[in-house]
PDB file of N, CA and C in Angstrom:
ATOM      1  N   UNK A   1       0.859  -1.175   0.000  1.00  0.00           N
ATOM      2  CA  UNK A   1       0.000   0.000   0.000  1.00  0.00           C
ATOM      3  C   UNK A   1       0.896   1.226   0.000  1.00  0.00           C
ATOM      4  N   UNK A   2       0.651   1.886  -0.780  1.00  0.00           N
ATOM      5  CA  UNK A   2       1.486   3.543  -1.392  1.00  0.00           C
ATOM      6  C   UNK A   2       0.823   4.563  -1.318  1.00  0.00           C
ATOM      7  N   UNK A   3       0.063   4.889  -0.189  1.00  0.00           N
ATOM      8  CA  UNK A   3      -0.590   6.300  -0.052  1.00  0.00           C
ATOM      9  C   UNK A   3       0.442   7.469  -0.755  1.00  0.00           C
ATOM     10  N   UNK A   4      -0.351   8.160  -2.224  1.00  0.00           N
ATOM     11  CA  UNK A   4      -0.168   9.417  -2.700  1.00  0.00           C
ATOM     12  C   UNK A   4      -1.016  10.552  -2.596  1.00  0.00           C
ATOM     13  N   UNK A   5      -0.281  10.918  -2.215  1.00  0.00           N
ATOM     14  CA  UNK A   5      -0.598  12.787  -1.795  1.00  0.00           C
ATOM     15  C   UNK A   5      -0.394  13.849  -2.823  1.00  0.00           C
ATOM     16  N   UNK A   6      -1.489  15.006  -3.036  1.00  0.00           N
ATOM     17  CA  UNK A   6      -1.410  15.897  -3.866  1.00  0.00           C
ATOM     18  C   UNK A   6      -1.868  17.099  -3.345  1.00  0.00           C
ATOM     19  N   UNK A   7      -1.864  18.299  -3.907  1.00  0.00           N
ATOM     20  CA  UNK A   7      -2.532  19.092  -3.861  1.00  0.00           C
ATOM     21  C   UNK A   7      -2.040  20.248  -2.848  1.00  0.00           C
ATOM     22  N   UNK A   8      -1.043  20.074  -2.345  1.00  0.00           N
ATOM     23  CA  UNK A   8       0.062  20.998  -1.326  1.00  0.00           C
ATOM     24  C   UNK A   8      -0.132  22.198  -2.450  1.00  0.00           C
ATOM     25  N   UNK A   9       0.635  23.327  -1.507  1.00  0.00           N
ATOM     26  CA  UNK A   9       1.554  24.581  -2.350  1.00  0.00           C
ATOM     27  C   UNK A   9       1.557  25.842  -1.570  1.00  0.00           C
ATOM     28  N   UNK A  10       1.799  26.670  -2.221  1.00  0.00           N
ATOM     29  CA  UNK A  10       1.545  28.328  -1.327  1.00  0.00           C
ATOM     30  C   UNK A  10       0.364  28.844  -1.818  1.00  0.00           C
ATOM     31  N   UNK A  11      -0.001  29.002  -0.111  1.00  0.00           N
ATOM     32  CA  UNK A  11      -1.116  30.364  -0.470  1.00  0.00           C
ATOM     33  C   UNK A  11      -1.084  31.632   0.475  1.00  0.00           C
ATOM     34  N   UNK A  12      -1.826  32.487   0.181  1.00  0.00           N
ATOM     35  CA  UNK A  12      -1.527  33.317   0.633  1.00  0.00           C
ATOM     36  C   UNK A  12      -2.361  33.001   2.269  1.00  0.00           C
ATOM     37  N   UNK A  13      -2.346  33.929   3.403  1.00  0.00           N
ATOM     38  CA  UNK A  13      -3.508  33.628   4.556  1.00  0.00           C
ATOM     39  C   UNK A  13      -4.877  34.016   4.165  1.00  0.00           C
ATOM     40  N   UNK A  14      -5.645  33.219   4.391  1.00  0.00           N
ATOM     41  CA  UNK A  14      -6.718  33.171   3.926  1.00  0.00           C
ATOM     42  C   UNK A  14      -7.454  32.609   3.114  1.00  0.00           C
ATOM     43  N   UNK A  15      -6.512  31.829   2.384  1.00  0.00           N
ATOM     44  CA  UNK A  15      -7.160  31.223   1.246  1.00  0.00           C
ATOM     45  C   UNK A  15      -7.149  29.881   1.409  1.00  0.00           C
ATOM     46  N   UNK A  16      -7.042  29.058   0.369  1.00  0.00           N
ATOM     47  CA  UNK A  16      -7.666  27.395   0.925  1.00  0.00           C
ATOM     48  C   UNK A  16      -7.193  26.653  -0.197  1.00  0.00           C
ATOM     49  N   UNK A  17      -6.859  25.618   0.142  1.00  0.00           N
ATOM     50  CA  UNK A  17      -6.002  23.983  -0.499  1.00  0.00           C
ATOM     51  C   UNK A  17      -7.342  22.893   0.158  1.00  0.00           C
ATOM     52  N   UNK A  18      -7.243  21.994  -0.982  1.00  0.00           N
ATOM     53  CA  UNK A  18      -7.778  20.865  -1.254  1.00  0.00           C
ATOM     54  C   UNK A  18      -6.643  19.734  -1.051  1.00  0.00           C
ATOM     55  N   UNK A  19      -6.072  19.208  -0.315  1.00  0.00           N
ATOM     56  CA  UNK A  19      -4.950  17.822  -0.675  1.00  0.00           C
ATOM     57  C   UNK A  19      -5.978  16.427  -0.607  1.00  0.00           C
ATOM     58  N   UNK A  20      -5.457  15.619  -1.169  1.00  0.00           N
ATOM     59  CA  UNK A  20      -5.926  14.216  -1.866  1.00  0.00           C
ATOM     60  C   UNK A  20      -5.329  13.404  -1.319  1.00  0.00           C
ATOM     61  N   UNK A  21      -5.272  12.045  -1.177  1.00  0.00           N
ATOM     62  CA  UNK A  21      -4.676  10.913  -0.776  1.00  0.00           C
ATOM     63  C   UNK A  21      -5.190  10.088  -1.255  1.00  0.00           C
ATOM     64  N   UNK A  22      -4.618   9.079  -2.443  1.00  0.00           N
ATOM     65  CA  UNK A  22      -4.763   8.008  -3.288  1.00  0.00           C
ATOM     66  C   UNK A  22      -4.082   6.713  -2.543  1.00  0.00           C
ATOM     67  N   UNK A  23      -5.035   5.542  -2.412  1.00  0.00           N
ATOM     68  CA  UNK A  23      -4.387   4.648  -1.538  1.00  0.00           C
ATOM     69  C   UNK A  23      -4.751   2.764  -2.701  1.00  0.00           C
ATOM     70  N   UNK A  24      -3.732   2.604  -3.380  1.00  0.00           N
ATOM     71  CA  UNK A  24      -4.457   1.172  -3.821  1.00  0.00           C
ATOM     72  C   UNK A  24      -3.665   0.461  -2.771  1.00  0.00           C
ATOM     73  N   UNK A  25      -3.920  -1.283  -3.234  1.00  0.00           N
ATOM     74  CA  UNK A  25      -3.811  -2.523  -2.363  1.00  0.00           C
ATOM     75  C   UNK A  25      -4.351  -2.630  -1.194  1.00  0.00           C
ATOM     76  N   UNK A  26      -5.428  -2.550  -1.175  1.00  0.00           N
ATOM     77  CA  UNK A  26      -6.177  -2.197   0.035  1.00  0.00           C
ATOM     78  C   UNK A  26      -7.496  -2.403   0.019  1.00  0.00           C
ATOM     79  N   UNK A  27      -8.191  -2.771   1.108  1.00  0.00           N
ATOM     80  CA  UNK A  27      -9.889  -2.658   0.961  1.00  0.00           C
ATOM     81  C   UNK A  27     -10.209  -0.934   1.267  1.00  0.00           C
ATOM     82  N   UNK A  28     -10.202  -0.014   0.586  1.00  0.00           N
ATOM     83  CA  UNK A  28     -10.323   1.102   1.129  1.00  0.00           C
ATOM     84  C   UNK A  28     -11.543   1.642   2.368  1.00  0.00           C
ATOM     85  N   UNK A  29     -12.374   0.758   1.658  1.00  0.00           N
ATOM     86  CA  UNK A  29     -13.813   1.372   2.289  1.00  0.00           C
ATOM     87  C   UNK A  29     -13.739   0.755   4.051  1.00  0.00           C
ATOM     88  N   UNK A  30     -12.960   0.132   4.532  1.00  0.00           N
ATOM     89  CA  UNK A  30     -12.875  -0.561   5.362  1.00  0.00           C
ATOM     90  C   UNK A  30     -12.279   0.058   6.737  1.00  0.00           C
ATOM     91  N   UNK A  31     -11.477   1.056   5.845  1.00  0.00           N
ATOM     92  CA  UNK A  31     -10.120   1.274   6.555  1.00  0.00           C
ATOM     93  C   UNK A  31     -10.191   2.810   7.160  1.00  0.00           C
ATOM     94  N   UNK A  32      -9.766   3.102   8.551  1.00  0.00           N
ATOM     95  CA  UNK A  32      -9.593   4.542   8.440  1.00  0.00           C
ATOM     96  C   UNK A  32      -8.503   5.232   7.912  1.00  0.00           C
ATOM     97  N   UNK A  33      -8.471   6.670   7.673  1.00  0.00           N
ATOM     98  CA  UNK A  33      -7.855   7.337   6.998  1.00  0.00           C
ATOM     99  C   UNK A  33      -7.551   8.672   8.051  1.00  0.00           C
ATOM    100  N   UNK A  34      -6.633   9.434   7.682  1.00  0.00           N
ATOM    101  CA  UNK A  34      -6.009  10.633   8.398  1.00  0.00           C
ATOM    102  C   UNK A  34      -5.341  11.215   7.845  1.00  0.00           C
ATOM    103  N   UNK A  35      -5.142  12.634   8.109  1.00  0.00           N
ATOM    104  CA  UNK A  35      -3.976  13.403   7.832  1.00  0.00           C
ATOM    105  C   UNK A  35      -3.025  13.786   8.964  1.00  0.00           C
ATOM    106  N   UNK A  36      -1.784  13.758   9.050  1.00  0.00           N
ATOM    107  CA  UNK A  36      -0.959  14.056   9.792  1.00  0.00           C
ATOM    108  C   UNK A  36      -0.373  15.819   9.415  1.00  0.00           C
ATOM    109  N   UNK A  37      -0.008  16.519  10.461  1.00  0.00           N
ATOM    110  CA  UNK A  37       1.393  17.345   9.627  1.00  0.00           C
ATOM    111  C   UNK A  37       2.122  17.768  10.454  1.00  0.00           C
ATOM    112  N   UNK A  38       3.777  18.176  10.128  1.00  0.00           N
ATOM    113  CA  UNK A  38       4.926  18.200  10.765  1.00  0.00           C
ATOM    114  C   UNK A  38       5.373  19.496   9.981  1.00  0.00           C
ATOM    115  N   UNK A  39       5.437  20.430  11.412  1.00  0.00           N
ATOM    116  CA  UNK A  39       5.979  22.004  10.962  1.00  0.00           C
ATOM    117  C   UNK A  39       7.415  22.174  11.502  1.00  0.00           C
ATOM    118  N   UNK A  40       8.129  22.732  10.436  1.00  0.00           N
ATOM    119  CA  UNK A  40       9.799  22.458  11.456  1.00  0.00           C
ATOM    120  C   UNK A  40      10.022  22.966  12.771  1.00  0.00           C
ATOM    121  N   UNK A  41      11.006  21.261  13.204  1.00  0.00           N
ATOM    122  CA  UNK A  41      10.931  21.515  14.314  1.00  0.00           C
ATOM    123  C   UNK A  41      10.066  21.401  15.241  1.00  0.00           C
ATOM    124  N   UNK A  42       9.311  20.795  14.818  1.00  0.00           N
ATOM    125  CA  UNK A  42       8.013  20.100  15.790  1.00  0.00           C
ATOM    126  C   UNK A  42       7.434  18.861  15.636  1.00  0.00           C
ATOM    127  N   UNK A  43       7.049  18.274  16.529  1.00  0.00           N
ATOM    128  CA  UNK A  43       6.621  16.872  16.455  1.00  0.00           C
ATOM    129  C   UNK A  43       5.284  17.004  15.572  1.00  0.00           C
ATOM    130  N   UNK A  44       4.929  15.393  14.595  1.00  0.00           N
ATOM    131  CA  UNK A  44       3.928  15.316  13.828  1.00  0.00           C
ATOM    132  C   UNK A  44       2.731  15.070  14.808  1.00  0.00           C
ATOM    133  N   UNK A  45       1.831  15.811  14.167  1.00  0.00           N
ATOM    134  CA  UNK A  45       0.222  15.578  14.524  1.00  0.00           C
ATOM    135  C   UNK A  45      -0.537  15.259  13.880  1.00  0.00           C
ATOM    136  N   UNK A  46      -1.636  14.952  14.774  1.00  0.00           N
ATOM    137  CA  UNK A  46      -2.684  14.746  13.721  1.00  0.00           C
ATOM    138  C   UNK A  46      -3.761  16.091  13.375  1.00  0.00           C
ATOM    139  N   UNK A  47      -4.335  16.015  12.125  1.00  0.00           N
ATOM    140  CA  UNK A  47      -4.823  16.949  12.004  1.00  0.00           C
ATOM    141  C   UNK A  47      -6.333  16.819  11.821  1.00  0.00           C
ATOM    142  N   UNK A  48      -6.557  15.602  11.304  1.00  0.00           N
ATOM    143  CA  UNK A  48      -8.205  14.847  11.452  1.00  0.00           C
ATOM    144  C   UNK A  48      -7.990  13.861  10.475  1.00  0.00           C
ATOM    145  N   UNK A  49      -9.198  13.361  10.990  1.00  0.00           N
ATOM    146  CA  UNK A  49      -9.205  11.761  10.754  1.00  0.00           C
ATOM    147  C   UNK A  49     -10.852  11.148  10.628  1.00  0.00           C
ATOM    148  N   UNK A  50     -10.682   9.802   9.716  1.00  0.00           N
ATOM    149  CA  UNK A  50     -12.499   9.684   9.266  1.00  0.00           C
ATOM    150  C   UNK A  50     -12.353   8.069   8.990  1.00  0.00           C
ATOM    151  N   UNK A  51     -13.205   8.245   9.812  1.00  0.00           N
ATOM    152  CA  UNK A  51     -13.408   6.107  10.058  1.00  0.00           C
ATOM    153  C   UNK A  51     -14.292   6.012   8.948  1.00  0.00           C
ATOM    154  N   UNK A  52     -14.818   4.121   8.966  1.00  0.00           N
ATOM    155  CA  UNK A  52     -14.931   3.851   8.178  1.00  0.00           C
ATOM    156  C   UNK A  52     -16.673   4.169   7.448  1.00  0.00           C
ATOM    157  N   UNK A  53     -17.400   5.052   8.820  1.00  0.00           N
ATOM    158  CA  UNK A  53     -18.318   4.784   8.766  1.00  0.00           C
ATOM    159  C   UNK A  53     -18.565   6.369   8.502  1.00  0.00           C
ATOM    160  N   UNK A  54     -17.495   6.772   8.068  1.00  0.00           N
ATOM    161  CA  UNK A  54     -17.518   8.511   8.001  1.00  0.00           C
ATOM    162  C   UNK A  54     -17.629   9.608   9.149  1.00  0.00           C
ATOM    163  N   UNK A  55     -17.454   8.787  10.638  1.00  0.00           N
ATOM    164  CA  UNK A  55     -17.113   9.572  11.562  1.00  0.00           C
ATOM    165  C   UNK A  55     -15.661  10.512  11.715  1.00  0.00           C
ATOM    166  N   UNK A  56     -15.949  11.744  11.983  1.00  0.00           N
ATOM    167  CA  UNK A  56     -14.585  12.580  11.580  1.00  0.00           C
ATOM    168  C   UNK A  56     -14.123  12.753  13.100  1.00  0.00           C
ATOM    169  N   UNK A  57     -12.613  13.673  13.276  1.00  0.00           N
ATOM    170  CA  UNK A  57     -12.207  13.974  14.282  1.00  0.00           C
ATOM    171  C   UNK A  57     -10.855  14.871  14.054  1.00  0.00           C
ATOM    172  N   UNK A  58     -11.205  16.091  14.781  1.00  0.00           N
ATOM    173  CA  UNK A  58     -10.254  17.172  14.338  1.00  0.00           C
ATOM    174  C   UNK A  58      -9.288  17.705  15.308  1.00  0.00           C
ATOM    175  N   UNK A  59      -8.409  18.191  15.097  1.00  0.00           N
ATOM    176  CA  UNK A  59      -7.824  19.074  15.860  1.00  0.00           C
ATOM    177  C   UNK A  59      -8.178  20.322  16.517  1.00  0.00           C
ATOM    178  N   UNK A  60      -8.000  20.515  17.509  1.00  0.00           N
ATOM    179  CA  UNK A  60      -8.433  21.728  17.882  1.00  0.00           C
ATOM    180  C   UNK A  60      -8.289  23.242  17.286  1.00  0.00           C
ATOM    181  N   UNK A  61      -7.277  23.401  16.779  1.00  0.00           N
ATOM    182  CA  UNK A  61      -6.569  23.877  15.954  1.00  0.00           C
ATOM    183  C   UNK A  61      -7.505  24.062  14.435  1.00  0.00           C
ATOM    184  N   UNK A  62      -7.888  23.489  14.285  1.00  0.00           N
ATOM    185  CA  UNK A  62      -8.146  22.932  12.408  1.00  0.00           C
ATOM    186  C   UNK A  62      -9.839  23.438  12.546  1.00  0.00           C
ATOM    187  N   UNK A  63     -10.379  22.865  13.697  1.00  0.00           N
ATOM    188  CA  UNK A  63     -11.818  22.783  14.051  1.00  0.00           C
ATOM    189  C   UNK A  63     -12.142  23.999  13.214  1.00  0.00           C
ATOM    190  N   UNK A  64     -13.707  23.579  12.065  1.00  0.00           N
ATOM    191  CA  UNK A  64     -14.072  25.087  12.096  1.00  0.00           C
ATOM    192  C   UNK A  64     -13.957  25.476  10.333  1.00  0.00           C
ATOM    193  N   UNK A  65     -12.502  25.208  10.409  1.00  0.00           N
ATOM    194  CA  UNK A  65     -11.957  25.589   9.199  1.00  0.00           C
ATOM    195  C   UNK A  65     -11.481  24.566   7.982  1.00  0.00           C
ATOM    196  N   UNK A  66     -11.204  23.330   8.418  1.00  0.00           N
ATOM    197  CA  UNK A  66     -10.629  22.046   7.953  1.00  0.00           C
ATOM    198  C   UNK A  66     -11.603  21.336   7.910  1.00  0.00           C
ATOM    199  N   UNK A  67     -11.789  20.332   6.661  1.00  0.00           N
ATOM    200  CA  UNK A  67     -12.910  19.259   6.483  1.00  0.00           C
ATOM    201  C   UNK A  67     -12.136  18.032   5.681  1.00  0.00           C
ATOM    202  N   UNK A  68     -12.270  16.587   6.629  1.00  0.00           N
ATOM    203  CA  UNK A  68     -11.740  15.490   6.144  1.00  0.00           C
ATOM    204  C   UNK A  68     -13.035  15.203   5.412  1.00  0.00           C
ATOM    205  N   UNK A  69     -12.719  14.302   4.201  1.00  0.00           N
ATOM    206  CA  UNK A  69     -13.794  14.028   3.531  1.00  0.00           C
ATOM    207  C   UNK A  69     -13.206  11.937   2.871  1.00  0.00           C
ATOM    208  N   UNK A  70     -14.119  11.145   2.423  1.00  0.00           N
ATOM    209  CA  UNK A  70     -13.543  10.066   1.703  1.00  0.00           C
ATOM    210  C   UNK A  70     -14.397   9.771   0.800  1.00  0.00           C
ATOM    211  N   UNK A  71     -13.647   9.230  -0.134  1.00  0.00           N
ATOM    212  CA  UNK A  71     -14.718   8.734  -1.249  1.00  0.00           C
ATOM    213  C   UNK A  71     -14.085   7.153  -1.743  1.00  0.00           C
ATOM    214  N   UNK A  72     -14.448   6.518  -1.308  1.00  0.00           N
ATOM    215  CA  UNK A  72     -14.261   4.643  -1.482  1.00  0.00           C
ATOM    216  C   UNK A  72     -14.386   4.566  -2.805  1.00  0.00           C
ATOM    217  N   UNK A  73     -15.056   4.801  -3.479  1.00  0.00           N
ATOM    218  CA  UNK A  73     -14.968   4.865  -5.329  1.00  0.00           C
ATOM    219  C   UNK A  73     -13.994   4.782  -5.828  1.00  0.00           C
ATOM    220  N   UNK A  74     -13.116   5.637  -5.293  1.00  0.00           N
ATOM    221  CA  UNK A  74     -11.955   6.211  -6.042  1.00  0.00           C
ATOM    222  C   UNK A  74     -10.302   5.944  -5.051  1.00  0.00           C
ATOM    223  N   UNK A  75     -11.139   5.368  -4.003  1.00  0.00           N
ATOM    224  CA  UNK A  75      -9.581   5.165  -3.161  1.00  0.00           C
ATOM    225  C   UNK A  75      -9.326   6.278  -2.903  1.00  0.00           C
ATOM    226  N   UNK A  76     -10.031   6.819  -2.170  1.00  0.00           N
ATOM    227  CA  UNK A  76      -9.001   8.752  -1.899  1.00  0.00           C
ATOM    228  C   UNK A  76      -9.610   9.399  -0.757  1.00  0.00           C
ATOM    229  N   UNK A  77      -8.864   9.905  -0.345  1.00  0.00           N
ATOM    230  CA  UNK A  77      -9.280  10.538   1.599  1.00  0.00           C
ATOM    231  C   UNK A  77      -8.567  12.167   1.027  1.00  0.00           C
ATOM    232  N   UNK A  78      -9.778  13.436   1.794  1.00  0.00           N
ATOM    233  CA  UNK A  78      -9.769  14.768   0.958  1.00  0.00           C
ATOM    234  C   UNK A  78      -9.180  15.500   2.565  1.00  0.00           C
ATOM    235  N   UNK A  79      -8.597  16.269   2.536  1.00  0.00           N
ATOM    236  CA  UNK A  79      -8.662  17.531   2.925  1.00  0.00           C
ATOM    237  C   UNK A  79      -8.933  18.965   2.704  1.00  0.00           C
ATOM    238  N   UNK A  80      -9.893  19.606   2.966  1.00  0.00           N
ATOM    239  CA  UNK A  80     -10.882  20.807   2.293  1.00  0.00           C
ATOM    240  C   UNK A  80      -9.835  21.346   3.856  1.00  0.00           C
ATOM    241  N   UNK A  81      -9.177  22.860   3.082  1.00  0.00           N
ATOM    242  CA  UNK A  81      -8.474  23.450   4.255  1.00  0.00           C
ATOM    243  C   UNK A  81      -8.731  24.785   3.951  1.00  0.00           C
ATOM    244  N   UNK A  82      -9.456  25.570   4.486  1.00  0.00           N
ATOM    245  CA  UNK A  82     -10.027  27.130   4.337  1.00  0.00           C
ATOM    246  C   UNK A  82      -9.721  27.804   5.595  1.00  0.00           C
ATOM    247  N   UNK A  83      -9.513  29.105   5.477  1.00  0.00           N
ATOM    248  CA  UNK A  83      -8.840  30.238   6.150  1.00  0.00           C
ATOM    249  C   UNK A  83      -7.603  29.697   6.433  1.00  0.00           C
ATOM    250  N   UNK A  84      -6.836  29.058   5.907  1.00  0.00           N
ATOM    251  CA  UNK A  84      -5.445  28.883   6.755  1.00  0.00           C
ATOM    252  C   UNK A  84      -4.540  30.023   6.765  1.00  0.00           C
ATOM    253  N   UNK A  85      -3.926  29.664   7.895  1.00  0.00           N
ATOM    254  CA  UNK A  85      -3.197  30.444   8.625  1.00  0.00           C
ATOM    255  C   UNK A  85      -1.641  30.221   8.266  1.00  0.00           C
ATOM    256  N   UNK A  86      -0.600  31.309   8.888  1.00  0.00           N
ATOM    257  CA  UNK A  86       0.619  30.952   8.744  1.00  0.00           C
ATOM    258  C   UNK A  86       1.354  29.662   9.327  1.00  0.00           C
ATOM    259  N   UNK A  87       0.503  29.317  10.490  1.00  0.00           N
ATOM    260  CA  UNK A  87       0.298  28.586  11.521  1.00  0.00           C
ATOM    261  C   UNK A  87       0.334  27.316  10.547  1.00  0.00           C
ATOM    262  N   UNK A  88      -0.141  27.084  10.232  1.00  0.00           N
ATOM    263  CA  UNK A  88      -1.172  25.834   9.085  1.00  0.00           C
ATOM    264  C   UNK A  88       0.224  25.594   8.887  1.00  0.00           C
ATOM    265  N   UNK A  89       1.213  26.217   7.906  1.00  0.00           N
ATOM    266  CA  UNK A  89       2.428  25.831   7.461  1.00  0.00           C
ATOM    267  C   UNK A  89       3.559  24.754   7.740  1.00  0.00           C
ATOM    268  N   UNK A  90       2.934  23.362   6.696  1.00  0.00           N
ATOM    269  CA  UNK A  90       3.648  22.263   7.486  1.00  0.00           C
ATOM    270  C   UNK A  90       4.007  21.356   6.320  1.00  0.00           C
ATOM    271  N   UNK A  91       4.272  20.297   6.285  1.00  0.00           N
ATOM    272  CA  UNK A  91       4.603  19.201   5.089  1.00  0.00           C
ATOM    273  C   UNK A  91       3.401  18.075   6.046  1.00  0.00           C
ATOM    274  N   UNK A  92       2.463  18.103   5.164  1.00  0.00           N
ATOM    275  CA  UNK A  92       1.120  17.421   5.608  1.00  0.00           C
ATOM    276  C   UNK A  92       1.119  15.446   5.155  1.00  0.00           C
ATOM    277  N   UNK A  93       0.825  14.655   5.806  1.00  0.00           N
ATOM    278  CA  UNK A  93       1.468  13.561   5.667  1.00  0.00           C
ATOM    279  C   UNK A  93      -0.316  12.869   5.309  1.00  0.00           C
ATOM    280  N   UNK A  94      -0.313  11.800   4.957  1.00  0.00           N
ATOM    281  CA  UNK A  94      -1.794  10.807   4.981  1.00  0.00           C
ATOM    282  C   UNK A  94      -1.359   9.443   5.324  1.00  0.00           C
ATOM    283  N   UNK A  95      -2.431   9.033   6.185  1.00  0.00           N
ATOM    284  CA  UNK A  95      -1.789   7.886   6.698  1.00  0.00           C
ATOM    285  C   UNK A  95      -3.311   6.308   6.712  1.00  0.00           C
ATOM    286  N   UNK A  96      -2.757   5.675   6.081  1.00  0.00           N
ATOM    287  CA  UNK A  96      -4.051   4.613   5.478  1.00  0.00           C
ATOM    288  C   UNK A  96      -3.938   3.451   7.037  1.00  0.00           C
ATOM    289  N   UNK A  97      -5.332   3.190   7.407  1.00  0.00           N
ATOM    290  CA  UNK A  97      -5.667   2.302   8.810  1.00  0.00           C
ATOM    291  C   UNK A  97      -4.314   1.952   9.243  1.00  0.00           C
ATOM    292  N   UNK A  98      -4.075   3.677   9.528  1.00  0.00           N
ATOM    293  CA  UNK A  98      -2.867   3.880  10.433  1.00  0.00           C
ATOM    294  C   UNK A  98      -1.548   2.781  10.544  1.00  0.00           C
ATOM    295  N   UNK A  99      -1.502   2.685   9.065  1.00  0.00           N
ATOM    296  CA  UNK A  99      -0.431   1.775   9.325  1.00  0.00           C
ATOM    297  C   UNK A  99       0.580   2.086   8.566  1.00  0.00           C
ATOM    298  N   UNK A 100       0.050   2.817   6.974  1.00  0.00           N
ATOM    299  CA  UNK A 100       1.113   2.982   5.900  1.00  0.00           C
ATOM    300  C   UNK A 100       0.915   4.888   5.815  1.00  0.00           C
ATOM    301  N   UNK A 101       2.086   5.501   5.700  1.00  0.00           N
ATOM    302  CA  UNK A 101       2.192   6.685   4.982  1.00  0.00           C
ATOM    303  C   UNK A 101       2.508   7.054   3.964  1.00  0.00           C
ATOM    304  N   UNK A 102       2.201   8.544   3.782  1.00  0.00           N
ATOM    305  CA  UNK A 102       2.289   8.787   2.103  1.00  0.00           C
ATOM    306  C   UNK A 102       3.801   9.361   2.305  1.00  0.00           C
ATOM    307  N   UNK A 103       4.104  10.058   1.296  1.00  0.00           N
ATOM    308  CA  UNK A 103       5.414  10.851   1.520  1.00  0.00           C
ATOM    309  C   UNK A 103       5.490  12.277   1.680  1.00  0.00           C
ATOM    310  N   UNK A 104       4.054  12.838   1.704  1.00  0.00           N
ATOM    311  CA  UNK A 104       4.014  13.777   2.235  1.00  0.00           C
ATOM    312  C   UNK A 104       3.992  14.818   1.351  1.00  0.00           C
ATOM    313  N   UNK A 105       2.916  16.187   1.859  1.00  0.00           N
ATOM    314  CA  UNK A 105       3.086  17.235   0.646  1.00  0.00           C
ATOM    315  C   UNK A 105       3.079  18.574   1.177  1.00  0.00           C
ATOM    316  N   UNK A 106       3.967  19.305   0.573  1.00  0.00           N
ATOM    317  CA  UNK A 106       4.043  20.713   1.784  1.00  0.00           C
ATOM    318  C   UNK A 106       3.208  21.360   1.449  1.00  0.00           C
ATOM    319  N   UNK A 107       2.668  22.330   2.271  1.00  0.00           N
ATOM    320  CA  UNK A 107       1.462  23.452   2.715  1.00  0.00           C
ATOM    321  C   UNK A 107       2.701  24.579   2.955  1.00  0.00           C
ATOM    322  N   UNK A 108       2.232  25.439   2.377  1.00  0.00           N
ATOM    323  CA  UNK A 108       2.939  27.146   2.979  1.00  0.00           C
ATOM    324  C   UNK A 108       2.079  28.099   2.814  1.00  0.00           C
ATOM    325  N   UNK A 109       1.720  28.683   4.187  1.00  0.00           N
ATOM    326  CA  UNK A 109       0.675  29.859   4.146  1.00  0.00           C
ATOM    327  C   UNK A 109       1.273  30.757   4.771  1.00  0.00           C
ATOM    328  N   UNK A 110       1.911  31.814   3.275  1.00  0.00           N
ATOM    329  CA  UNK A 110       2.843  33.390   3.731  1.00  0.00           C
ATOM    330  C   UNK A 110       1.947  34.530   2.897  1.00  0.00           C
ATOM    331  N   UNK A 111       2.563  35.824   3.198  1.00  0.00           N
ATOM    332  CA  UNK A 111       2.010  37.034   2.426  1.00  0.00           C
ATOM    333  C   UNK A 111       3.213  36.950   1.976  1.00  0.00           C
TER     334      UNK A 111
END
């Protein structure tokens, strides 16, 4: 299993990224899914996460503004990330029934 990640980049504050996570070899629909992220120099977190039954769970941090989403069709776990902050600024990781990771895709939110 090769969780791929997309959809990183710069934005400015305020504005909003979509990242993706593509997961084959796997029963997808089965499995939970998450995003992690690691800002330098700081330990990785989680940032939310969505079982199999589409129950979500966020960070305190994220609450509000961040939406995990999945779609079993297609093998793919979403992150909808609006108003981010400078804060937000991390190399965002996805991680498939917490066992396999992706390689990760950076987020930068500067003026």
């Amino acid at each position: 299993v090769h969780p791929v990640e997309s959809g990183g980049g710069f934005v400015q504050p305020g504005g909003s990224l979509r990242l993706s996570c593509a997961a084959s070899g796997i029963i997808f629909k089965l499995n939970e899914m998450g995003w992690y992220r690691q800002a330098p120099e700081k330990e990785r977190e989680l940032v939310a996460a969505i079982t199999s039954d589409g129950s979500t769970n966020y960070a305190d941090s994220v609450k509000g503004r961040f939406t995990i989403s999945r779609d079993d069709d297609k093998n793919t776990v979403y992150l909808q990330m609006n108003s981010l902050k400078p804060e937000d600024t991390a190399v965002y990781y996805c991680i498939v029934a917490a066992a396999w990771w992706g390689q990760g895709t950076q987020v930068t939110v500067s003026s």
